[in-house]
Protein backbone atom coordinates (compact mmCIF):
# COMPACT_ATOMS: atom_id res chain seq x y z
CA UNK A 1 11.16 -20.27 -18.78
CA UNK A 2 8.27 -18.85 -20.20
CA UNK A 3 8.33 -15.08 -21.48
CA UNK A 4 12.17 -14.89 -21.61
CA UNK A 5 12.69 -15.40 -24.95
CA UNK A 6 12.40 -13.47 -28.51
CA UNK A 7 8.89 -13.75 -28.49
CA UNK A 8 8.51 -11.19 -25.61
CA UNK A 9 11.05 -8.26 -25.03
CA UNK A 10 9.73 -5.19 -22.89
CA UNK A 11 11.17 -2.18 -24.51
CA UNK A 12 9.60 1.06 -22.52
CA UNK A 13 10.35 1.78 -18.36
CA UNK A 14 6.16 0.79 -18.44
CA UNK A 15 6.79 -2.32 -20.11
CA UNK A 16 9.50 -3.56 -18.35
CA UNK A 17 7.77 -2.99 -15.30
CA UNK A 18 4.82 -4.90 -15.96
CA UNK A 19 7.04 -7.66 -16.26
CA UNK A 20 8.51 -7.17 -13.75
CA UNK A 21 5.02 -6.96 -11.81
CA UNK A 22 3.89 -10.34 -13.04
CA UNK A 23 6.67 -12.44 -12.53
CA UNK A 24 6.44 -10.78 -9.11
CA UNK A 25 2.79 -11.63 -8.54
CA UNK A 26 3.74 -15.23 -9.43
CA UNK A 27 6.50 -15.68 -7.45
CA UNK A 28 4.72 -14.15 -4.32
CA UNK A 29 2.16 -16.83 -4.87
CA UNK A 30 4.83 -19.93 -5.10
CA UNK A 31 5.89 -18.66 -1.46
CA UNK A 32 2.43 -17.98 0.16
CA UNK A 33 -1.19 -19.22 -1.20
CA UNK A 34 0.58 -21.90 -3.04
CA UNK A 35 3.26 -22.83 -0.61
CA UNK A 36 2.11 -26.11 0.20
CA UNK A 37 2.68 -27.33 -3.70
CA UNK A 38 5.68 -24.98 -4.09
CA UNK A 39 7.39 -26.99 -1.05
CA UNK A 40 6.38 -30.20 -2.58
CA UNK A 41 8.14 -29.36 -5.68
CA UNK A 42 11.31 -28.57 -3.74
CA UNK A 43 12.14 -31.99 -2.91
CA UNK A 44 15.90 -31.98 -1.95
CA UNK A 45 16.71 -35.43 -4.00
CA UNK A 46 15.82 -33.91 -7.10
CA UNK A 47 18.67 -32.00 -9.25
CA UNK A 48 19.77 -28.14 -9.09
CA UNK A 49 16.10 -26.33 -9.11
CA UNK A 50 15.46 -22.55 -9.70
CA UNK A 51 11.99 -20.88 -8.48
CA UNK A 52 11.06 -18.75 -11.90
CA UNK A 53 8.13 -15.93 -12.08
CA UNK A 54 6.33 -15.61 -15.27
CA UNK A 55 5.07 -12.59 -17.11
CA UNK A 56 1.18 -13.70 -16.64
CA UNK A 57 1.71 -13.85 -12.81
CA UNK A 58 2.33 -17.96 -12.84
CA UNK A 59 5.36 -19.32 -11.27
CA UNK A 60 7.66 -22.62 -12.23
CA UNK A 61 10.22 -24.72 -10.47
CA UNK A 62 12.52 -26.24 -12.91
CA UNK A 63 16.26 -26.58 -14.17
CA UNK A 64 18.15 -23.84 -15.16
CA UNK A 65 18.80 -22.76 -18.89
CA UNK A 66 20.86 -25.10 -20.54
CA UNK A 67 22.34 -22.06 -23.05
CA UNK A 68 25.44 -20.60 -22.47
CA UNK A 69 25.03 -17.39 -21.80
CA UNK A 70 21.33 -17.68 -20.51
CA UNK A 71 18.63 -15.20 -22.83
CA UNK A 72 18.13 -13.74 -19.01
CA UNK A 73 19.79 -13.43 -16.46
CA UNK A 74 19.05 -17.06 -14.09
CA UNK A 75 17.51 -17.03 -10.70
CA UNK A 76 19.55 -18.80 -7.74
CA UNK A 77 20.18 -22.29 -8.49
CA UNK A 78 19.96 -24.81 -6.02
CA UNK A 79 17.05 -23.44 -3.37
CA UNK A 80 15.72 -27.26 -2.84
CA UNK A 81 18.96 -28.72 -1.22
CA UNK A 82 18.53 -25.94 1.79
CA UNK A 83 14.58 -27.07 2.24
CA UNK A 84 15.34 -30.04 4.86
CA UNK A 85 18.11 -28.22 6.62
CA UNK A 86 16.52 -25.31 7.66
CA UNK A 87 13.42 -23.70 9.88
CA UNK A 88 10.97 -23.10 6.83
CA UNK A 89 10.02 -19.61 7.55
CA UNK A 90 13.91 -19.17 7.12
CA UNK A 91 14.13 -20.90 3.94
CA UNK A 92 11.14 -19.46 2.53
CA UNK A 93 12.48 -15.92 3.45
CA UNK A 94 16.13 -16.93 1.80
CA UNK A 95 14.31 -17.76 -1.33
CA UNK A 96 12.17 -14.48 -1.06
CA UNK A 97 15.78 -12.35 -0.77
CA UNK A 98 17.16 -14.33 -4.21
CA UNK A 99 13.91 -13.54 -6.28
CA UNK A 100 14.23 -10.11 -5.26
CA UNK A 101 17.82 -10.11 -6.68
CA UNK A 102 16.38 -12.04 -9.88
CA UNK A 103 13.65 -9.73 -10.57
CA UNK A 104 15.82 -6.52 -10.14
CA UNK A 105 18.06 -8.45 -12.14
CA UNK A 106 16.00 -9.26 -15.11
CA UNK A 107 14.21 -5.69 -15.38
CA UNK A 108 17.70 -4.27 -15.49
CA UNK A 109 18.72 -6.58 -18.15
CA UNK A 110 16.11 -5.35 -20.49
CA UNK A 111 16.88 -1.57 -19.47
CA UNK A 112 20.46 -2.48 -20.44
CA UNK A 113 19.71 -3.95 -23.22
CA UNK A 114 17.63 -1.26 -24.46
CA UNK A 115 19.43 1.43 -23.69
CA UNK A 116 17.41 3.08 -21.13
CA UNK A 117 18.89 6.40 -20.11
CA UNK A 118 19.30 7.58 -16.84
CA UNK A 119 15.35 9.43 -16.65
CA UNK A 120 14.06 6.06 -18.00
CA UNK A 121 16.44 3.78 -15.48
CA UNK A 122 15.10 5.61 -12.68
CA UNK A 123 11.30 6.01 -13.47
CA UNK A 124 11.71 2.26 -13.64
CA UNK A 125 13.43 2.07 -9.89
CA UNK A 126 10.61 4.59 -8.96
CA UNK A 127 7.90 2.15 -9.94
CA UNK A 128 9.64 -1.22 -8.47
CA UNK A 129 10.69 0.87 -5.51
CA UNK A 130 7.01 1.88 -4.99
CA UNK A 131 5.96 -2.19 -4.20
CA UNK A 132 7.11 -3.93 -1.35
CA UNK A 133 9.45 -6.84 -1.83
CA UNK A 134 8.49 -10.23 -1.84
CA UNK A 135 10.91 -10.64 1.44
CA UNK A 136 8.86 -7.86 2.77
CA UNK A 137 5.51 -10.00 1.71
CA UNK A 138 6.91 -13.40 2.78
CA UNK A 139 7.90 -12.21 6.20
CA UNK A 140 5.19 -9.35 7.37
CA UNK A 141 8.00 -6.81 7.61
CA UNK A 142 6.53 -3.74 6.05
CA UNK A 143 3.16 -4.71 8.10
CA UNK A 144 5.94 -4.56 11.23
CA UNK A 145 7.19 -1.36 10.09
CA UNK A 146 3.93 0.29 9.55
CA UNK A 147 2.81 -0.63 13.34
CA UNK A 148 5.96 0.70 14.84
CA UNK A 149 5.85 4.12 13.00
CA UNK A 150 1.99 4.76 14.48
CA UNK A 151 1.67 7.60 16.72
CA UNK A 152 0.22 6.08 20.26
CA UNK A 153 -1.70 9.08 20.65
CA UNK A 154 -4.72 7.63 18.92
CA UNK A 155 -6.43 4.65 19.14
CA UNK A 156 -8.31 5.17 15.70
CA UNK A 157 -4.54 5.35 14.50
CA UNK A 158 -2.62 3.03 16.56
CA UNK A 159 -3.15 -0.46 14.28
CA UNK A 160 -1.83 -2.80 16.90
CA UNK A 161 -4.23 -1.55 19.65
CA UNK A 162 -7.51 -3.15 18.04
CA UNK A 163 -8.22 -5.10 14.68
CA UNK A 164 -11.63 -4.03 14.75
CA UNK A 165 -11.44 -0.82 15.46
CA UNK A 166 -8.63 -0.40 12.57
CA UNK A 167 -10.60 -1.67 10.10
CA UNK A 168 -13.78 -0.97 11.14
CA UNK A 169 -14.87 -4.70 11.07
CA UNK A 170 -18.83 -5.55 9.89
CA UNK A 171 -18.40 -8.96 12.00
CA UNK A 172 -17.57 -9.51 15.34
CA UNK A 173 -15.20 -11.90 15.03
CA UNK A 174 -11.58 -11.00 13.18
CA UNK A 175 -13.17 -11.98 9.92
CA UNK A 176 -14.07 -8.82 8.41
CA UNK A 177 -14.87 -6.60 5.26
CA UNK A 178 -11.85 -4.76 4.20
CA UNK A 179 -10.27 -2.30 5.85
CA UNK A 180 -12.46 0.66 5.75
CA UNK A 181 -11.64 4.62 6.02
CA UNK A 182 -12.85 5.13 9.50
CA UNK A 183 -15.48 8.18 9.67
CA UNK A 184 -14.99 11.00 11.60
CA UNK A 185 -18.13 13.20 12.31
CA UNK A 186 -16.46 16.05 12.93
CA UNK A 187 -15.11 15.69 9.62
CA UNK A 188 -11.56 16.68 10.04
CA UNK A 189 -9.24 16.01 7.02
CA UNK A 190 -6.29 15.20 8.78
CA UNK A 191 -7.67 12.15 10.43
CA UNK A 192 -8.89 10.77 7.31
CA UNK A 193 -5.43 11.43 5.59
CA UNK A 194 -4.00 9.68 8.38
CA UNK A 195 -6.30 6.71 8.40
CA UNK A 196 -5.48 6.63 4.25
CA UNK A 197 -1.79 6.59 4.56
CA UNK A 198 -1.99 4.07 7.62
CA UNK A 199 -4.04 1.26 5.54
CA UNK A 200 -2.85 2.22 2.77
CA UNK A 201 0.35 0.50 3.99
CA UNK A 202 -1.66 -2.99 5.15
CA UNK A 203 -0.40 -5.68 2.39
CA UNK A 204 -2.38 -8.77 1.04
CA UNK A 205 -0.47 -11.77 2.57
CA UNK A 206 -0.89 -13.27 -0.48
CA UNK A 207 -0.49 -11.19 -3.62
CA UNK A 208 1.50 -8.19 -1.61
CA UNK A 209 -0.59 -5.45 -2.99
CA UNK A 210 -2.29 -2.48 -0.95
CA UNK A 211 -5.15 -2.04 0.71
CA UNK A 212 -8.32 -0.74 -1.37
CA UNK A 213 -11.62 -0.15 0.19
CA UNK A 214 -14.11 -1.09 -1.66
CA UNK A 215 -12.54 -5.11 -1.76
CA UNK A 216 -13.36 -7.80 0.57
CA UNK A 217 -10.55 -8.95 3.58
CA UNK A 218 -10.16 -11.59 6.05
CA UNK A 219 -7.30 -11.91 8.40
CA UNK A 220 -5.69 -15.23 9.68
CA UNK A 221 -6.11 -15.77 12.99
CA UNK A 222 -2.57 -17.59 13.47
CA UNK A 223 -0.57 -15.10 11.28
CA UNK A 224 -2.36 -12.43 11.95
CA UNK A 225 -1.76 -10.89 8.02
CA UNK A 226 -4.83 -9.59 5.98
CA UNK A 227 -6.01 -11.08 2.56
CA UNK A 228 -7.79 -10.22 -0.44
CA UNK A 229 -10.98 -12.52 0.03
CA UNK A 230 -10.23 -13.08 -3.66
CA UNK A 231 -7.38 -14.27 -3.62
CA UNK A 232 -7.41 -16.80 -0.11
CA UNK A 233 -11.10 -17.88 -2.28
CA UNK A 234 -12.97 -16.65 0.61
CA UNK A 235 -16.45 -14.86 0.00
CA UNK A 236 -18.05 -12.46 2.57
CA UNK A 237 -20.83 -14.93 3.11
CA UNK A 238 -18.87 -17.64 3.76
CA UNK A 239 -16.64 -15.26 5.82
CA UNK A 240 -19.67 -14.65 8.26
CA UNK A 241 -19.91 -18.78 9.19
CA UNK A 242 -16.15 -18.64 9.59
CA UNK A 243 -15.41 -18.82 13.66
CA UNK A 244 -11.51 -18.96 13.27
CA UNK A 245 -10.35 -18.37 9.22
CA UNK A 246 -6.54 -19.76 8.85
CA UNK A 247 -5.00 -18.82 5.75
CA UNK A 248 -3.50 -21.30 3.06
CA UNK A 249 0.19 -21.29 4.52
CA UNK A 250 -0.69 -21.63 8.43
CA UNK A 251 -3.54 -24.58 7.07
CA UNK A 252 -0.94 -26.44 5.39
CA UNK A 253 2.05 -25.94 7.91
CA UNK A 254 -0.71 -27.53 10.79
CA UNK A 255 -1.38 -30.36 8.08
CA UNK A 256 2.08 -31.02 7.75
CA UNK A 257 2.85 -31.17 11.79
């Protein structure tokens, strides 16, 4: 597994955590843009397989360490047997749980190892704790969350009551610019707070991070989750001669069918 080794050991809460970041990223990829070759890799004939997440944000399926004890702590072992046997959302979300468990797992190990203190174990926690889980990116539960905690009382604040007029789309289909601050003329600081801390919790379906305005978004129209045009490979001119824009994972599941 790449970065587990000698040649890279995290020693400071900030260190650690950028590890922990980009095995994240990578992992987050393996279950959403690059599903399709991630499920293709998890072909149930094959021998024990473990989903890894590197340091550089690139992800592996291979065998587990052959050292006894591992230099890290191992991911689960076995996720390809389950792949045949079960719906795939499920399966994906089982494997989402288990990298959770491995990440927290590994950037625990190195605060362990050296000998964080309590101030430094918990500014770590604070900064993992302030990203949503892969399970949470995998499944659309924080974008769940977020919906059912908005106040009904305004439609400029109620995400679920219109796309367009949450993210003040430049198109008029659901392939838009990114969620923008909506602009009140009355120019009350409360509703722009509110609008803020609303998108501010809307999460890239692909790389899990938050909302920023001044990037380029699409949104699936079979999933219904937002992505970074950058990352889905999707430009805002070629966004504007899209009629119906399916992400990655609901392209390949239809390909598959």
């Amino acid at each position: 597994m790449e970065g587990g080794g000698a040649a890279y050991n995290p020693r400071t809460p900030e260190e650690v955590f950028r590890d922990f970041r980009g095995r994240r990223a990578g992992i987050v990829k393996a279950l959403t843009t690059d599903m399709e070759k991630f499920y293709e890799l998890c072909d149930p004939e094959k021998e024990n397989l473990c989903l890894y997440g590197n340091p550089n944000e690139t992800w592996e399926v291979a065998l587990p360490a052959e050292e006894v004890p591992p230099e890290l702590p191992e991911p689960a072992l076995g996720i390809n047997f389950a792949r045949d046997g079960m719906d795939e959302k499920d399966w994906l979300s089982l494997v989402a749980v288990h990298s959770d468990s491995w990440l927290l797992a590994v950037a625990f190990y190195f605060g362990a190892r050296f000998g964080f203190d309590k101030e430094s174990r918990k500014r770590l926690f604070t900064m993992i704790n302030n990203l949503p889980t892969i399970y949470e990116v995998v499944t659309g539960t924080v974008k769940k969350q977020s919906k059912e905690k908005t106040p009904n009382s305004s439609s400029k604040s109620n995400k679920s009551s219109s796309k367009v007029t949450c993210f003040q789309s430049q198109l008029q289909t659901e392939v838009s610019r990114a969620p923008q601050k909506d602009f009140d003329e009355s120019g009350e600081d409360d509703d722009e707070e509110e609008d803020e801390d609303e998108h501010g919790n809307t999460l890239c379906g692909a790389c899990g991070d938050n909302y920023a305005s001044d990037e380029f978004w699409i949104c699936c129209d079979v999933c219904e989750r937002w992505f970074h045009g950058k990352c889905v490979k999707i430009t805002p001119a070629r966004a504007e001669h899209i009629k119906q824009y399916k992400c990655p994972a609901c392209s390949n599941k239809r390909a598959r069918a």
